[in-house]
PDB file of N, CA and C in Angstrom:
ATOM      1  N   UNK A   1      -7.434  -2.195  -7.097  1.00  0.00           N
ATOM      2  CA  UNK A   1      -7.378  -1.743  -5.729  1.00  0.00           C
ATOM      3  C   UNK A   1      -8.676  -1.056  -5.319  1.00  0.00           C
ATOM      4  N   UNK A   2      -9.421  -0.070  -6.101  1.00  0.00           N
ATOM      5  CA  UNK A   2     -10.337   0.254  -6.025  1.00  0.00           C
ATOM      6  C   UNK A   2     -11.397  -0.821  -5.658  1.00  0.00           C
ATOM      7  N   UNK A   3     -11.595  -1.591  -6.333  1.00  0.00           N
ATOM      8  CA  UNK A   3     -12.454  -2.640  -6.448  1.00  0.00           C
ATOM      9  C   UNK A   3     -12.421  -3.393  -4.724  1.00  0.00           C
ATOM     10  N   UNK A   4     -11.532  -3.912  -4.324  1.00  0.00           N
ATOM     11  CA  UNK A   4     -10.790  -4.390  -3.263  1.00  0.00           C
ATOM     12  C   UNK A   4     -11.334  -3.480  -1.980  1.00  0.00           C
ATOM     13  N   UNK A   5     -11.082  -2.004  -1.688  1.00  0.00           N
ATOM     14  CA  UNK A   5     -10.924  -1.182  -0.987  1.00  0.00           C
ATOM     15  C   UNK A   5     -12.058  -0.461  -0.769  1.00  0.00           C
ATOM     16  N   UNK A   6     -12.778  -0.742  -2.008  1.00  0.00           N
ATOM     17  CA  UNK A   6     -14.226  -0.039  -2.363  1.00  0.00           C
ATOM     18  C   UNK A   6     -14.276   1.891  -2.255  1.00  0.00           C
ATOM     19  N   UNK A   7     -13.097   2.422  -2.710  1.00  0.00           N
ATOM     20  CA  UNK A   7     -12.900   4.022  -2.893  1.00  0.00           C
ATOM     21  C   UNK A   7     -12.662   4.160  -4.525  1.00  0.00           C
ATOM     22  N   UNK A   8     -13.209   5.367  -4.569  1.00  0.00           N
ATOM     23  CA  UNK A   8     -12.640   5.821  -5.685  1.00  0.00           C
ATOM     24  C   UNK A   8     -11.629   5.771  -6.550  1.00  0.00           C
ATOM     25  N   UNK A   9     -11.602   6.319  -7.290  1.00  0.00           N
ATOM     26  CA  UNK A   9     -10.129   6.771  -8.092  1.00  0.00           C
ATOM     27  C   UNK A   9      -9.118   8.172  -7.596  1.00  0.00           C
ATOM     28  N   UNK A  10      -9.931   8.795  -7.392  1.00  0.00           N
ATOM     29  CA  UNK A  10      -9.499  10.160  -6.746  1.00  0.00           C
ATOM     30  C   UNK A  10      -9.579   9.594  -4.820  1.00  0.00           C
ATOM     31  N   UNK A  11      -9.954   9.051  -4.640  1.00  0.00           N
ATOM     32  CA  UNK A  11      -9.740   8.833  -2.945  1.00  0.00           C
ATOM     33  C   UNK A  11      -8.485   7.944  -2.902  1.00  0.00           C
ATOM     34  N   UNK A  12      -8.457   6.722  -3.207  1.00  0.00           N
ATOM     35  CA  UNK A  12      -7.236   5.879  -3.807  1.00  0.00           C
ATOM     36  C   UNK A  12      -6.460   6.509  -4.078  1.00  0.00           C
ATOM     37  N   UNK A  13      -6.367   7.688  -4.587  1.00  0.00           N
ATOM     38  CA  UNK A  13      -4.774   8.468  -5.207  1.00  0.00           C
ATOM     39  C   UNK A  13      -4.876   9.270  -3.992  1.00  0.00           C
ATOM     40  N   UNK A  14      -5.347   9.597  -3.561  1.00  0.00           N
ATOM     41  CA  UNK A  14      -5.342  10.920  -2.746  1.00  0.00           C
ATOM     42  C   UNK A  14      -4.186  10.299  -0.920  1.00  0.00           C
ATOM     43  N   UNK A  15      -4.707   9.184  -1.013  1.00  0.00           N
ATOM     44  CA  UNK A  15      -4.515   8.235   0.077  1.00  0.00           C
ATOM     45  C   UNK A  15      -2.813   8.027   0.086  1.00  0.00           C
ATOM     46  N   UNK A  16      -2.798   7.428  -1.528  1.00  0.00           N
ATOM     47  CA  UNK A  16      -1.645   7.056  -1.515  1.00  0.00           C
ATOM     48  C   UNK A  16      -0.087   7.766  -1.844  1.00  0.00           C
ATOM     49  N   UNK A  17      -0.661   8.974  -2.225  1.00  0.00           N
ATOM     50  CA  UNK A  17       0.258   9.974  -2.611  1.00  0.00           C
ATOM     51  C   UNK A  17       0.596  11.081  -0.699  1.00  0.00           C
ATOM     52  N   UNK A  18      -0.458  10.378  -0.262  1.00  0.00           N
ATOM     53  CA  UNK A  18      -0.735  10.792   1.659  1.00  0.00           C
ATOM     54  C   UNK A  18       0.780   9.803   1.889  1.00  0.00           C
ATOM     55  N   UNK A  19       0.673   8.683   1.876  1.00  0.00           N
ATOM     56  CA  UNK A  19       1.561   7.672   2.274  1.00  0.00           C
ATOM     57  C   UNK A  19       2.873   7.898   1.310  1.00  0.00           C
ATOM     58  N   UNK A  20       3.137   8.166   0.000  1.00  0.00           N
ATOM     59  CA  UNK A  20       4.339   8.453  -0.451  1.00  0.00           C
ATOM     60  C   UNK A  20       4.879   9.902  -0.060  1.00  0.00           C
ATOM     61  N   UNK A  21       4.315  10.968   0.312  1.00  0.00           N
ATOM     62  CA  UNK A  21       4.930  11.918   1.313  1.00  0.00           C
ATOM     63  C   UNK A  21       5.326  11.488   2.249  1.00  0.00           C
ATOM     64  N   UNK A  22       4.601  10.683   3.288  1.00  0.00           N
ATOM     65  CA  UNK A  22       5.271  10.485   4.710  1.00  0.00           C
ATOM     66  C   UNK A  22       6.591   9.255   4.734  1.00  0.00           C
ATOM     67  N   UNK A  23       6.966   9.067   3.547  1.00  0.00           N
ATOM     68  CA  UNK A  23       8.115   7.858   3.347  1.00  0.00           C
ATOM     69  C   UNK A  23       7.587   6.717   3.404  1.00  0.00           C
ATOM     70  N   UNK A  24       6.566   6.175   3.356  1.00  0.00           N
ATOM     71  CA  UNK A  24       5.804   4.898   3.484  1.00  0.00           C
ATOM     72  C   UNK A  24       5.622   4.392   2.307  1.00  0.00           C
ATOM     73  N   UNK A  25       5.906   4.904   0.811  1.00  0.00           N
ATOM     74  CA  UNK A  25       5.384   4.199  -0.436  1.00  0.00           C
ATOM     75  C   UNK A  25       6.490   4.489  -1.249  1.00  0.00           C
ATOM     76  N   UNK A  26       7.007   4.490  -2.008  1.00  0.00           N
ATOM     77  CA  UNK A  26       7.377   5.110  -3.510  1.00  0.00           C
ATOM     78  C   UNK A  26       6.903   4.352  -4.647  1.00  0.00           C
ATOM     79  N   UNK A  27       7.060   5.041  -5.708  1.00  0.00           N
ATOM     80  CA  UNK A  27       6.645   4.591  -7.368  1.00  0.00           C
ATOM     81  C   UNK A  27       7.907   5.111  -7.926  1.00  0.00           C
ATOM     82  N   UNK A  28       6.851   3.601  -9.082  1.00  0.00           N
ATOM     83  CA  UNK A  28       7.716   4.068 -10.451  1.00  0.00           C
ATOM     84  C   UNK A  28       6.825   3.911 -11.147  1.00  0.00           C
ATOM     85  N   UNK A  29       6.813   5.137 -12.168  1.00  0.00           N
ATOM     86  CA  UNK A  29       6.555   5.513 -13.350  1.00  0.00           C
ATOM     87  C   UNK A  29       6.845   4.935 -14.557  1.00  0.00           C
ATOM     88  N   UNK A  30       6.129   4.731 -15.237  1.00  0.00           N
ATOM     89  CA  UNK A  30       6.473   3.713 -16.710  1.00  0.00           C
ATOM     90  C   UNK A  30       5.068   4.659 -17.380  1.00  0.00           C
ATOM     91  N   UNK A  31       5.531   4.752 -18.478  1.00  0.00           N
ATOM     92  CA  UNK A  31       4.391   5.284 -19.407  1.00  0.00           C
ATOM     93  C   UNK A  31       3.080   6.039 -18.475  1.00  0.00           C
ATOM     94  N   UNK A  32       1.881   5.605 -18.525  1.00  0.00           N
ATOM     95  CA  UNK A  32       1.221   6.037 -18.386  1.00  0.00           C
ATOM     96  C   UNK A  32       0.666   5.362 -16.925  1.00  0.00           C
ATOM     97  N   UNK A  33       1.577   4.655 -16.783  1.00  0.00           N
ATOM     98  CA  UNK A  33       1.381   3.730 -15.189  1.00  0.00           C
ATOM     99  C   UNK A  33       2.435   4.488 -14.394  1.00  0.00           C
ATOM    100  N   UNK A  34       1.735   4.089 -13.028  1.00  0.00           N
ATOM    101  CA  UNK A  34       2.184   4.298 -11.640  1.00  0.00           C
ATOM    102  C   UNK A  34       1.926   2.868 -10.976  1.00  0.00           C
ATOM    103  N   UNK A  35       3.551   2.598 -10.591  1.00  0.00           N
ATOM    104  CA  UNK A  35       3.779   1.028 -10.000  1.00  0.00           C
ATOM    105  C   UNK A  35       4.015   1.672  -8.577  1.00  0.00           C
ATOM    106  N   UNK A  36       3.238   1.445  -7.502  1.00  0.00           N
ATOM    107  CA  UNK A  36       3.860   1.874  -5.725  1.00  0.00           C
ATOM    108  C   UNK A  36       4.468   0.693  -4.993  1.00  0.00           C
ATOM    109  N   UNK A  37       5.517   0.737  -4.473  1.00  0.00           N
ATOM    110  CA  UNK A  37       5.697  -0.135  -3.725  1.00  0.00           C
ATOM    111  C   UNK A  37       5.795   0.178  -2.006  1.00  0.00           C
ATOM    112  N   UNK A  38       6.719  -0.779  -0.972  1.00  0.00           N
ATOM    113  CA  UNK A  38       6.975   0.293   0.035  1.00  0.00           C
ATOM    114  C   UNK A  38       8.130   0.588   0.002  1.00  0.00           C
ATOM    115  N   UNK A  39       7.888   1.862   0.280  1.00  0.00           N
ATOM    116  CA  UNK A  39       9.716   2.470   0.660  1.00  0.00           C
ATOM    117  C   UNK A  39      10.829   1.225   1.382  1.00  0.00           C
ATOM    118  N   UNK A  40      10.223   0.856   2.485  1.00  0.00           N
ATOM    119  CA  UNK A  40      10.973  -0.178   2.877  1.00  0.00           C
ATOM    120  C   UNK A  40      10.508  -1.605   3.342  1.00  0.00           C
ATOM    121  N   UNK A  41      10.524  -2.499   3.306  1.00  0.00           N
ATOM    122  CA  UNK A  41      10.357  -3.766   3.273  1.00  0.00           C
ATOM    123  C   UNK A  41       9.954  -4.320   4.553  1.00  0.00           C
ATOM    124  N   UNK A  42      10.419  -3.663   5.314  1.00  0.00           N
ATOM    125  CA  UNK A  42      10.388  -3.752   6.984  1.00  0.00           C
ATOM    126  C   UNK A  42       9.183  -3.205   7.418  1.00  0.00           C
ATOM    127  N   UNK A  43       8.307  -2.592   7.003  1.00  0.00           N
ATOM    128  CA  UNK A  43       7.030  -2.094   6.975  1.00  0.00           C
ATOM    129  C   UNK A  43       6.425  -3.407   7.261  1.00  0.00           C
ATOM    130  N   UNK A  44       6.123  -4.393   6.059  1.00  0.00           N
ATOM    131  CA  UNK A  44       4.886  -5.193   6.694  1.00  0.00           C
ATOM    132  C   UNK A  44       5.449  -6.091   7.702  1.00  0.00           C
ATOM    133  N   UNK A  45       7.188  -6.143   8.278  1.00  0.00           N
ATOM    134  CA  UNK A  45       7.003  -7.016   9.013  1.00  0.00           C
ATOM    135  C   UNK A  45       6.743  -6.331  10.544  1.00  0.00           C
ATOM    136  N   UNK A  46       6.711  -4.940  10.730  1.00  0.00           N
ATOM    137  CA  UNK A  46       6.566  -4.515  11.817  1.00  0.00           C
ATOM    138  C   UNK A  46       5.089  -4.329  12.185  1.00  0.00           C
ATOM    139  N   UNK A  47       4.392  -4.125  11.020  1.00  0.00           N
ATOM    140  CA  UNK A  47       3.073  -4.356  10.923  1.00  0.00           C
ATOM    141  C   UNK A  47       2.181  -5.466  11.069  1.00  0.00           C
ATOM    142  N   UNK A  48       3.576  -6.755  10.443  1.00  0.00           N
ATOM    143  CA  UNK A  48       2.746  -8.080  11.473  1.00  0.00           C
ATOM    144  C   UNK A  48       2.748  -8.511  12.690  1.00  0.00           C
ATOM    145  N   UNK A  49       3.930  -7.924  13.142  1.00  0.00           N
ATOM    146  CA  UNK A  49       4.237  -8.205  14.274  1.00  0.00           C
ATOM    147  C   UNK A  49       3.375  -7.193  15.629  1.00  0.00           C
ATOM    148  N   UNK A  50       2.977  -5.903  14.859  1.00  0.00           N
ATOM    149  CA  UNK A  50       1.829  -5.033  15.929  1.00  0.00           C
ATOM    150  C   UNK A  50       0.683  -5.996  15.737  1.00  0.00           C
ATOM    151  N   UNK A  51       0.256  -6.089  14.869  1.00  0.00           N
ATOM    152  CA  UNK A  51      -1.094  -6.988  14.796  1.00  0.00           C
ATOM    153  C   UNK A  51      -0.932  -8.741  15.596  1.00  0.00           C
ATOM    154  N   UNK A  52       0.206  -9.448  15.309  1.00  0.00           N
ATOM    155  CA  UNK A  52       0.247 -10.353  15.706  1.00  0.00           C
ATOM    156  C   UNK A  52       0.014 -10.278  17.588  1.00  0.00           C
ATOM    157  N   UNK A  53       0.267  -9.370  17.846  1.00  0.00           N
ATOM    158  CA  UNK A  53       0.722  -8.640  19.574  1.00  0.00           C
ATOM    159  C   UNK A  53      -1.192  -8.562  19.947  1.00  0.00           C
ATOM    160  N   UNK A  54      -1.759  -8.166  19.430  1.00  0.00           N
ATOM    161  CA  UNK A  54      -3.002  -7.370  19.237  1.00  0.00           C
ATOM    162  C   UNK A  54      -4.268  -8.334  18.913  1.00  0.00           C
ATOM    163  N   UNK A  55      -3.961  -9.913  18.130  1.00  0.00           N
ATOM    164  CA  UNK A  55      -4.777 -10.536  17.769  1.00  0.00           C
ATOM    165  C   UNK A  55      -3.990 -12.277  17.421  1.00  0.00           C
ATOM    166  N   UNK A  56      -3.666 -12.758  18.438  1.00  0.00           N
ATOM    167  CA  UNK A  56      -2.686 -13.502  18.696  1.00  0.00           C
ATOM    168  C   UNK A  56      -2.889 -14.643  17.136  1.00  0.00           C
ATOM    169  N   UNK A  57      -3.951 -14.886  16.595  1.00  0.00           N
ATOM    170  CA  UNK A  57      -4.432 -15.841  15.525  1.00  0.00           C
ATOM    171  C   UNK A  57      -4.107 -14.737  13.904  1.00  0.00           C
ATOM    172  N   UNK A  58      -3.899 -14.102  14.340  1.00  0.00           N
ATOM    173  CA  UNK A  58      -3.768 -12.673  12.946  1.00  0.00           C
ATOM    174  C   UNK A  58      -1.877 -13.635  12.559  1.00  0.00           C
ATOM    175  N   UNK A  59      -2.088 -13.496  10.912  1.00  0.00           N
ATOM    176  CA  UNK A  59      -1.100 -13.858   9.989  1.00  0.00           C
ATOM    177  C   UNK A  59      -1.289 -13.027   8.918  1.00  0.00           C
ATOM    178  N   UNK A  60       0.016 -12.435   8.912  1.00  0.00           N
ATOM    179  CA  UNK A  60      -0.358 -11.622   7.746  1.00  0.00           C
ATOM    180  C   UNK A  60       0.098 -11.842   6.067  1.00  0.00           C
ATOM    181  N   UNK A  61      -0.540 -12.042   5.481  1.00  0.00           N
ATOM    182  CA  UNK A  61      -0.142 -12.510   4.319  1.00  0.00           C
ATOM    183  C   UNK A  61      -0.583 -11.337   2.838  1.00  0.00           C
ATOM    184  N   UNK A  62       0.589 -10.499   2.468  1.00  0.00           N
ATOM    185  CA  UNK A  62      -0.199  -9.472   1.878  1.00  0.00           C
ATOM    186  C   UNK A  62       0.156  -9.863   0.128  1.00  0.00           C
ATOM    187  N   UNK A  63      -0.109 -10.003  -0.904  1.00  0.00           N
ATOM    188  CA  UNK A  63       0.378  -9.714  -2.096  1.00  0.00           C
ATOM    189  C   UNK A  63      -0.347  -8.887  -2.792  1.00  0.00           C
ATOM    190  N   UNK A  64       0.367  -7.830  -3.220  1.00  0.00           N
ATOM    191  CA  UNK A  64      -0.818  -6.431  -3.496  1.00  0.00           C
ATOM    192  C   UNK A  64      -0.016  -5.697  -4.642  1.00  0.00           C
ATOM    193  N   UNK A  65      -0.120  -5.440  -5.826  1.00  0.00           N
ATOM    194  CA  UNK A  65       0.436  -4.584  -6.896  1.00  0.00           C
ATOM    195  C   UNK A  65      -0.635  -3.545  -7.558  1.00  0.00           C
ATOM    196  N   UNK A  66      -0.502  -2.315  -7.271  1.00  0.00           N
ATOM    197  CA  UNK A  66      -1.433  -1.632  -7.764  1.00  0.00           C
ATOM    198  C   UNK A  66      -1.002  -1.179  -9.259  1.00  0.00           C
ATOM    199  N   UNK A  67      -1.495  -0.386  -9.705  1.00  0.00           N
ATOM    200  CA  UNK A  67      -1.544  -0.170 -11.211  1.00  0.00           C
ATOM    201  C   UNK A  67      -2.178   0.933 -11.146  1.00  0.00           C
ATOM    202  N   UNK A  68      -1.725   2.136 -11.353  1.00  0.00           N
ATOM    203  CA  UNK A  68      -2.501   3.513 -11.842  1.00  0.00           C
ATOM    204  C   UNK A  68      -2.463   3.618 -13.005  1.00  0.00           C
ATOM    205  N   UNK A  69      -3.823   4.359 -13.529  1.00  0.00           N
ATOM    206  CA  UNK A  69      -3.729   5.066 -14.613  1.00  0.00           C
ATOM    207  C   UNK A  69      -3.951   6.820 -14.628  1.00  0.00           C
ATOM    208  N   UNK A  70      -3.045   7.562 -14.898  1.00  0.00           N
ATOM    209  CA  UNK A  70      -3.655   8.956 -14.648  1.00  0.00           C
ATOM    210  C   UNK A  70      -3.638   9.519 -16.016  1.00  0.00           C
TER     211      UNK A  70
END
């Protein structure tokens, strides 16, 4: 994700632990990993549908699994 996003390690966490407070993310924990997903599923489709409104050729196609290590 870093790589992708071009932030840090500490900006990347900082971001996303921003978004799992406001109900927008949760994780799970496994060993020494942090798996995030979204809280709810309905997220990217309301999100395609603002963008689709906004940029009539916009499709959104996301597949994204992050992987922490802390």
């Amino acid at each position: 994700m870093m790589t992708a996003s071009d932030l840090t390690q500490p900006t990347a966490s900082h971001h996303l632990n921003i978004l799992e407070d406001e109900g927008l993310l949760k994780d799970k924990r496994k060993e020494k990993w942090i798996f995030y997903s979204l809280a709810n599923p309905k997220i990217l489709s309301a999100i395609s549908k603002i963008l689709s409104m906004r940029l009539p050729s916009f499709r959104l196609r996301i597949s994204l699994k992050i992987r922490w290590v802390r």
